[in-house]
C-alpha atoms as a PDB file:
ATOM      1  CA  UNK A   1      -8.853  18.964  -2.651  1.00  0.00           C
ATOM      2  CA  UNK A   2     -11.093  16.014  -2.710  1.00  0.00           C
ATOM      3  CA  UNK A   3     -11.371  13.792  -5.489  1.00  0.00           C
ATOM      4  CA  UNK A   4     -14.563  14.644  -7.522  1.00  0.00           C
ATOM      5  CA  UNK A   5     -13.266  18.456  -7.866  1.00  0.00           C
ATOM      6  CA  UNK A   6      -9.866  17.260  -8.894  1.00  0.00           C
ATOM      7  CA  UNK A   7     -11.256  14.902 -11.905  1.00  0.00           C
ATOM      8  CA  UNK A   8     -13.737  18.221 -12.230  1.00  0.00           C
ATOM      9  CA  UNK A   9     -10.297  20.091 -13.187  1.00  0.00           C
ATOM     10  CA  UNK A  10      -9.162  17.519 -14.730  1.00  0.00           C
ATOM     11  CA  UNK A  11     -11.747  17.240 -17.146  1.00  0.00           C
ATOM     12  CA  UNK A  12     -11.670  21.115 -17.262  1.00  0.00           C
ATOM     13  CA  UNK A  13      -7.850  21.317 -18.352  1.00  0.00           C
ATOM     14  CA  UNK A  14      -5.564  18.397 -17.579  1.00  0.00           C
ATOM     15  CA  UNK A  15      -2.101  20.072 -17.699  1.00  0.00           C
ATOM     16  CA  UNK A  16      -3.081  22.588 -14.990  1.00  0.00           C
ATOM     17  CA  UNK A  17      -5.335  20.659 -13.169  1.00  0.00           C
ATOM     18  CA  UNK A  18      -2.459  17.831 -12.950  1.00  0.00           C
ATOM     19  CA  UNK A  19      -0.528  19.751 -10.286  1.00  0.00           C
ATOM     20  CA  UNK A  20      -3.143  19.347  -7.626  1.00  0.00           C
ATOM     21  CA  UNK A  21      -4.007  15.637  -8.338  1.00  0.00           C
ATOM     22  CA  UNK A  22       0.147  15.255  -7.629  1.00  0.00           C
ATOM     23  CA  UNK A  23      -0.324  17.275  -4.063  1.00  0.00           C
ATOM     24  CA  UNK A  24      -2.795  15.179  -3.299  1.00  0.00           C
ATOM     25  CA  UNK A  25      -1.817  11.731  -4.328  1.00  0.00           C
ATOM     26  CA  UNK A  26       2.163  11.533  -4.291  1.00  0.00           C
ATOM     27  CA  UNK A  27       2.574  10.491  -0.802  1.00  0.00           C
ATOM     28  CA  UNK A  28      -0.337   7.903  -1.287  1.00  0.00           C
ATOM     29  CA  UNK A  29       1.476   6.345  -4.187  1.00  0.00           C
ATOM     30  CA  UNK A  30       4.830   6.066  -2.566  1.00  0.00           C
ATOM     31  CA  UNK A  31       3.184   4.776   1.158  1.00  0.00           C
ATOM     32  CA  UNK A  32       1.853   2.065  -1.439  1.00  0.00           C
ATOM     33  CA  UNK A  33       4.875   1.452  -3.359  1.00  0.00           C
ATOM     34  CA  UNK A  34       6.901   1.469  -0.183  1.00  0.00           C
ATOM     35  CA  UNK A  35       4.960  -1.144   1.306  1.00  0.00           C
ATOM     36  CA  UNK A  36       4.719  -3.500  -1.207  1.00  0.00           C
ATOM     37  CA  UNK A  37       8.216  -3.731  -2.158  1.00  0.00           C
ATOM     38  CA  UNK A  38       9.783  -2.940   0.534  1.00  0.00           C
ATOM     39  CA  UNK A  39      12.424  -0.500  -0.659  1.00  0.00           C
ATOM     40  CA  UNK A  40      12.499   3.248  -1.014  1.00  0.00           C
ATOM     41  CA  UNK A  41      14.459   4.141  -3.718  1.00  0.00           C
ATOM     42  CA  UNK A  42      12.222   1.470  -5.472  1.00  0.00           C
ATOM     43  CA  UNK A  43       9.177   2.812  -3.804  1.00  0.00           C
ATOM     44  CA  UNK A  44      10.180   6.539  -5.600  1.00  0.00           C
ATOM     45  CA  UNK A  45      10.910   5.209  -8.573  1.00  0.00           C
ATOM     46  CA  UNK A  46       7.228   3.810  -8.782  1.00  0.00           C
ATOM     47  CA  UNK A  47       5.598   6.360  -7.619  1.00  0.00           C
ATOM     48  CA  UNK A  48       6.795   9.039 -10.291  1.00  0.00           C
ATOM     49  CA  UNK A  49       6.125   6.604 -12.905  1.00  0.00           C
ATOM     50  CA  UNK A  50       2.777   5.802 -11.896  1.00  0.00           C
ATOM     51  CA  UNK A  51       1.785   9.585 -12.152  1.00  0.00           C
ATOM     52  CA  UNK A  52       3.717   9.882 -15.613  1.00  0.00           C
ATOM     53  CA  UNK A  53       1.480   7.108 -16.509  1.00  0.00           C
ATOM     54  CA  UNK A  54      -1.371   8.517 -14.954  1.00  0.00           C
ATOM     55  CA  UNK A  55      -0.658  11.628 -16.653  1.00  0.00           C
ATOM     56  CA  UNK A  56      -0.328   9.709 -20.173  1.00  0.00           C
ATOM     57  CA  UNK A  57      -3.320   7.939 -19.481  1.00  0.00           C
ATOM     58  CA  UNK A  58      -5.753  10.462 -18.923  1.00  0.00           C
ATOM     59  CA  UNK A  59      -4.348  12.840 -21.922  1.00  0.00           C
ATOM     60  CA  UNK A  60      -6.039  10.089 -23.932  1.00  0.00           C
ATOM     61  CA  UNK A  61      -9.169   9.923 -21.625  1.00  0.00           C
ATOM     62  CA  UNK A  62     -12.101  11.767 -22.892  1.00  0.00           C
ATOM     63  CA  UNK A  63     -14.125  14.141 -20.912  1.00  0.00           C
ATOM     64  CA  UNK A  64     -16.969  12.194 -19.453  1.00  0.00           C
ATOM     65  CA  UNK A  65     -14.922   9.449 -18.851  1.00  0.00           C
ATOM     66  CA  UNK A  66     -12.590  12.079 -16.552  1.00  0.00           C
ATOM     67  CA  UNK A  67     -14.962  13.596 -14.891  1.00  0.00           C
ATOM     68  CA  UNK A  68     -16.256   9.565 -13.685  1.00  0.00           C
ATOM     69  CA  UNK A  69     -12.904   8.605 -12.809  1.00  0.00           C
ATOM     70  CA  UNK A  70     -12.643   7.137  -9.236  1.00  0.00           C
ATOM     71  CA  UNK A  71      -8.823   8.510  -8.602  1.00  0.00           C
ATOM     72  CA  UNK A  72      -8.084   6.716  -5.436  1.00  0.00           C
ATOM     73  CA  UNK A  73      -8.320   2.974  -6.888  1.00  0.00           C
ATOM     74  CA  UNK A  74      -7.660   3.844 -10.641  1.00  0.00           C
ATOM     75  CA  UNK A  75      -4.115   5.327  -8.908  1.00  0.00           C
ATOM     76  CA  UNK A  76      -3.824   2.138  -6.441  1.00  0.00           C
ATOM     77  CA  UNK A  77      -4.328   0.152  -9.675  1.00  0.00           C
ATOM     78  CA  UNK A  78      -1.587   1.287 -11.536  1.00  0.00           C
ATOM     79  CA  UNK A  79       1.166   1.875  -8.664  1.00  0.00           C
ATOM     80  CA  UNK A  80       0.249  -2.438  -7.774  1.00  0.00           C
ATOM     81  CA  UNK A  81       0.602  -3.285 -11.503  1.00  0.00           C
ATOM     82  CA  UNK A  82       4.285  -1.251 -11.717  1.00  0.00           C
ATOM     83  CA  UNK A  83       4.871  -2.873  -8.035  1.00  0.00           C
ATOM     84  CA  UNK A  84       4.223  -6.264  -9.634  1.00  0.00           C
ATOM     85  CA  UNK A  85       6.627  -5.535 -12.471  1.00  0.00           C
ATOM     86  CA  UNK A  86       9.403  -4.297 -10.106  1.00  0.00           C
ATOM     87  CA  UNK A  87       9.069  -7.651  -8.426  1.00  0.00           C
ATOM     88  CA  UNK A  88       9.180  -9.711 -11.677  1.00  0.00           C
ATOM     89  CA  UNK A  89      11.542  -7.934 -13.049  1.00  0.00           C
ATOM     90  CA  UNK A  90      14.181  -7.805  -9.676  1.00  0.00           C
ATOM     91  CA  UNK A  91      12.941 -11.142  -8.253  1.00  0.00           C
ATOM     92  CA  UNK A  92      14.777 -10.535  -4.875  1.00  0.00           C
ATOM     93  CA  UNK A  93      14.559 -13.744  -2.724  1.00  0.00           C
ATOM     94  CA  UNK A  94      12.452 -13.134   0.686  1.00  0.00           C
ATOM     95  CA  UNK A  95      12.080 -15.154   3.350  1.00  0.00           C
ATOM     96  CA  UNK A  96       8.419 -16.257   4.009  1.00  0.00           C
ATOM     97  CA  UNK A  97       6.535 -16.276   6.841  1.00  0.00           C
ATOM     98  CA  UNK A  98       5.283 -20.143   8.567  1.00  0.00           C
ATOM     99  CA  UNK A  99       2.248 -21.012   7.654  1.00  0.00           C
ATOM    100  CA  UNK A 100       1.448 -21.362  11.586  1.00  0.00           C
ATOM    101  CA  UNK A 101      -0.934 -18.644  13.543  1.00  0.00           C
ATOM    102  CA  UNK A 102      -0.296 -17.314  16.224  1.00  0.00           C
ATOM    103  CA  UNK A 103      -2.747 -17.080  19.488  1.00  0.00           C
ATOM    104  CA  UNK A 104      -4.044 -13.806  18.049  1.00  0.00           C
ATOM    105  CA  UNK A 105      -1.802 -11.729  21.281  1.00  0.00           C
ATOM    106  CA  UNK A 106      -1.426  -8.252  20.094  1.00  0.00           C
ATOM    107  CA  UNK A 107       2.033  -6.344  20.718  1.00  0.00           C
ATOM    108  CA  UNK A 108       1.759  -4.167  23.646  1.00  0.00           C
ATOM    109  CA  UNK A 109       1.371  -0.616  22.452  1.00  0.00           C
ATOM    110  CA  UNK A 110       4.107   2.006  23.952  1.00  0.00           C
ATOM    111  CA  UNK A 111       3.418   4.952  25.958  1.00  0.00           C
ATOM    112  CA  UNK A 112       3.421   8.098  23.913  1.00  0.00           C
ATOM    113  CA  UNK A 113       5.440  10.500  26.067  1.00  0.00           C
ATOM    114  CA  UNK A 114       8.781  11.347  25.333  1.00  0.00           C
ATOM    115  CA  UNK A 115      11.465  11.231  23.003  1.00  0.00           C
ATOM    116  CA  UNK A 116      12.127   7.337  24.367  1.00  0.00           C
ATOM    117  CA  UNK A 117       8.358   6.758  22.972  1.00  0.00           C
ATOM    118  CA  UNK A 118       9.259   7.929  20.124  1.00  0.00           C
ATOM    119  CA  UNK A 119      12.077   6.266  19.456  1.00  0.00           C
ATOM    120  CA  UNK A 120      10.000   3.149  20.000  1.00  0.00           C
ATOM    121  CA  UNK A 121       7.011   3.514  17.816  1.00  0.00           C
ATOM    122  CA  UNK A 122       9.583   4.363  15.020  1.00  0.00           C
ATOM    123  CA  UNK A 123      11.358   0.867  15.814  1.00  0.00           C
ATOM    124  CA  UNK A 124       8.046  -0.854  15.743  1.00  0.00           C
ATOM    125  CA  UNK A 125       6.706   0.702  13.040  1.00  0.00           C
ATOM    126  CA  UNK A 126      10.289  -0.439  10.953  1.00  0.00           C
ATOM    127  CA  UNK A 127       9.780  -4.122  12.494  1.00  0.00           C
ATOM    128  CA  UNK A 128       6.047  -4.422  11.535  1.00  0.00           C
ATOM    129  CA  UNK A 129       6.976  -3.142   7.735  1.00  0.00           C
ATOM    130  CA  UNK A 130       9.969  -5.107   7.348  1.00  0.00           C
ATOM    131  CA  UNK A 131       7.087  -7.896   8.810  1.00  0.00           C
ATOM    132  CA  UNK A 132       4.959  -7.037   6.027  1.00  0.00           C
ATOM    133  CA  UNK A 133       7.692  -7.643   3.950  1.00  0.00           C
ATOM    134  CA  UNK A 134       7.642 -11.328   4.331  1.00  0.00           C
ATOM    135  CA  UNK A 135       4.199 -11.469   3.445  1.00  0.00           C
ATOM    136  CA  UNK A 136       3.363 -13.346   0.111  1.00  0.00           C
ATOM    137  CA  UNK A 137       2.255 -10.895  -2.691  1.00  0.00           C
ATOM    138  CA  UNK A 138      -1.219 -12.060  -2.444  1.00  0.00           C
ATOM    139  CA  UNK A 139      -1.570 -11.126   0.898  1.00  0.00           C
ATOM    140  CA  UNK A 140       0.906  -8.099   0.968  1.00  0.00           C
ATOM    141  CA  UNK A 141      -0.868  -6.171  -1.532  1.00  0.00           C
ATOM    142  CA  UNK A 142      -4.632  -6.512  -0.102  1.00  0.00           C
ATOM    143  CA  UNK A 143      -3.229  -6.190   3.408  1.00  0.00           C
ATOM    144  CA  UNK A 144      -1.237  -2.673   2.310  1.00  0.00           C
ATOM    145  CA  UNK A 145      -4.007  -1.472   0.054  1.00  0.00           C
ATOM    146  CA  UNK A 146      -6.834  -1.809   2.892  1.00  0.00           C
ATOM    147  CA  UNK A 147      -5.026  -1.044   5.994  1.00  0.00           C
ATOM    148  CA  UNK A 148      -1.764   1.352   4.614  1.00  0.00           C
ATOM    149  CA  UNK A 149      -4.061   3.185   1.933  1.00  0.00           C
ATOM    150  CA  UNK A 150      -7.096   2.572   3.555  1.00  0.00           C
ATOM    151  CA  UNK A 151      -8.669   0.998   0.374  1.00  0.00           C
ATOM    152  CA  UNK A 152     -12.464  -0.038   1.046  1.00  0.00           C
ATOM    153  CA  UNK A 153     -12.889  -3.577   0.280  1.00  0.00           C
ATOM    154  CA  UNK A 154     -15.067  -2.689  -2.714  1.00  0.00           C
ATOM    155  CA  UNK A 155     -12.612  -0.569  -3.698  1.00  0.00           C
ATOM    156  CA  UNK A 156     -10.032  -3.064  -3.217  1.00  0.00           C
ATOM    157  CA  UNK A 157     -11.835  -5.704  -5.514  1.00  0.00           C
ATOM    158  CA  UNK A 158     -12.090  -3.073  -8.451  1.00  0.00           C
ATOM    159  CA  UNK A 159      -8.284  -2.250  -8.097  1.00  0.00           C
ATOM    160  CA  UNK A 160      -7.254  -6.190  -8.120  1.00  0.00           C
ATOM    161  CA  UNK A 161      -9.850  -7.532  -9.940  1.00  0.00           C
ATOM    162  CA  UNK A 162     -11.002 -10.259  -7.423  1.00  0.00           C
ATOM    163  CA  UNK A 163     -13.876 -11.035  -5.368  1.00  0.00           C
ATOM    164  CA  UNK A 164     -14.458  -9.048  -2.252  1.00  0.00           C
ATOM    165  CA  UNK A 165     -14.662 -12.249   0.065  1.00  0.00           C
ATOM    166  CA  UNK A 166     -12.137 -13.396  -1.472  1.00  0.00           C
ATOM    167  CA  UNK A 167      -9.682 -10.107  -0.440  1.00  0.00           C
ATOM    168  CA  UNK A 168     -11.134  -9.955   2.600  1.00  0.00           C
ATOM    169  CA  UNK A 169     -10.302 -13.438   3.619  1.00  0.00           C
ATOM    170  CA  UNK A 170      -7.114 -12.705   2.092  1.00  0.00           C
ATOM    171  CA  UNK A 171      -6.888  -9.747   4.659  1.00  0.00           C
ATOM    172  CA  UNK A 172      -7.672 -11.427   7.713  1.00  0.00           C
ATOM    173  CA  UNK A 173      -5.101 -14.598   6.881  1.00  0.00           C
ATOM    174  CA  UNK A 174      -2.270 -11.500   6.123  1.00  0.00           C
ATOM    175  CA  UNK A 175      -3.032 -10.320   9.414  1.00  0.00           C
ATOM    176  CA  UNK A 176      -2.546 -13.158  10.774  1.00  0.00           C
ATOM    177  CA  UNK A 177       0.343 -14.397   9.320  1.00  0.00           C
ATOM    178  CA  UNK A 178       1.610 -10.868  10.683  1.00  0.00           C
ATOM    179  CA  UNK A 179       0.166 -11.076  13.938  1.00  0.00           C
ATOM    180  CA  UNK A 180       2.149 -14.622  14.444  1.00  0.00           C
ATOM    181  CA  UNK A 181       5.954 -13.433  12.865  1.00  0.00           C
ATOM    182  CA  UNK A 182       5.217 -10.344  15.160  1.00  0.00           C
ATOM    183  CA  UNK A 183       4.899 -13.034  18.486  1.00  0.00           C
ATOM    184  CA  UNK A 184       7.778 -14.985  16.885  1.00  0.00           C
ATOM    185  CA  UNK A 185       9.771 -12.040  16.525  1.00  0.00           C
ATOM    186  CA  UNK A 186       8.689 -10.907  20.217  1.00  0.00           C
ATOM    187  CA  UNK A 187       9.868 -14.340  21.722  1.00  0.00           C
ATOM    188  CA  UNK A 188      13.245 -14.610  19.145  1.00  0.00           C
ATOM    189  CA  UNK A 189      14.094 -10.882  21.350  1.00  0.00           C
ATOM    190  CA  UNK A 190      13.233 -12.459  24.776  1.00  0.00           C
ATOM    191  CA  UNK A 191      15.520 -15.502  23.844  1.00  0.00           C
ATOM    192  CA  UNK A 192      17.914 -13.007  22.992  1.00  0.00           C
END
């Protein structure tokens, strides 16, 4: 169900047309959660809040005001601020990444037959998010919301409340910074 006929049945009745906004938008809210903090029971935890709040939210939301409701960033908005306050609140020490860039090599991709394939794009896809990890907050959460949630930078400006250049220079330096611990990493494994 897209998102104008789920704020449609919202508006219509809220408690039934709840159910499908969950279907839709669970998995969305923990691939967030899970990516900016790192942790999954953490990641859960968020996500159910942020639809209880959600939920709370829009009991209190008139009509019109419903039925104009952009879901996708309104729901990014809330699962970053409840990300945020997980961090505060835990203030686990991470180790950041160097400020140096790397020569902008991407990781060779693996073939995509076989179990053995598998295997592999599950291993890099656990190295690159334990990468993202690392990441500074400020780059972390505009990196996840645009390329994990697919967040249009537009979108991404009205769910952080900065300026567009600014997220999308924020963006590209995440990337980066990635890009470089990912080499690092690479050449720490060849050392090996």
């Amino acid at each position: 169900m897209d998102d104008p006929t789920l704020t449609a049945a919202l508006a219509r009745d809220l408690d039934t047309g709840f159910e499908p906004l969950v279907r839709a938008h669970a998995d969305r809210c923990y691939a967030i959660a899970l990516r900016v903090l790192g942790d999954p029971h953490d990641a859960e935890e968020v996500a159910q809040d942020a639809l209880v709040r959600a939920y709370r939210a829009l009991s209190s939301y008139d009509h019109a005001r419903i039925r104009e409701l952009r879901l996708r960033p309104w729901l990014a908005t809330i699962v970053v601020n409840l990300c945020r306050n997980r961090v505060t609140r835990k203030r686990t020490p991470t180790t950041p990444l160097d400020d140096a860039m790397a020569d902008g090599r991407e990781p060779a991709a693996p073939s995509r037959d076989g179990p053995a394939a598998v295997a592999e794009q599950n291993a890099d896809r656990e190295r690159l998010a334990a990468l993202l990890g690392t990441l500074p907050e400020r780059y972390r959460v505009p990196v996840v919301l645009r390329h994990v949630d697919d967040l249009s930078y537009a979108e991404l400006a009205e769910v952080l409340g900065r300026p567009e250049g600014t997220l999308k220079a924020q963006v590209h330096r995440g990337l980066a910074m990635l890009r470089a611990a990912a080499v690092e990493a690479e050449l720490e494994e060849v050392m090996a």
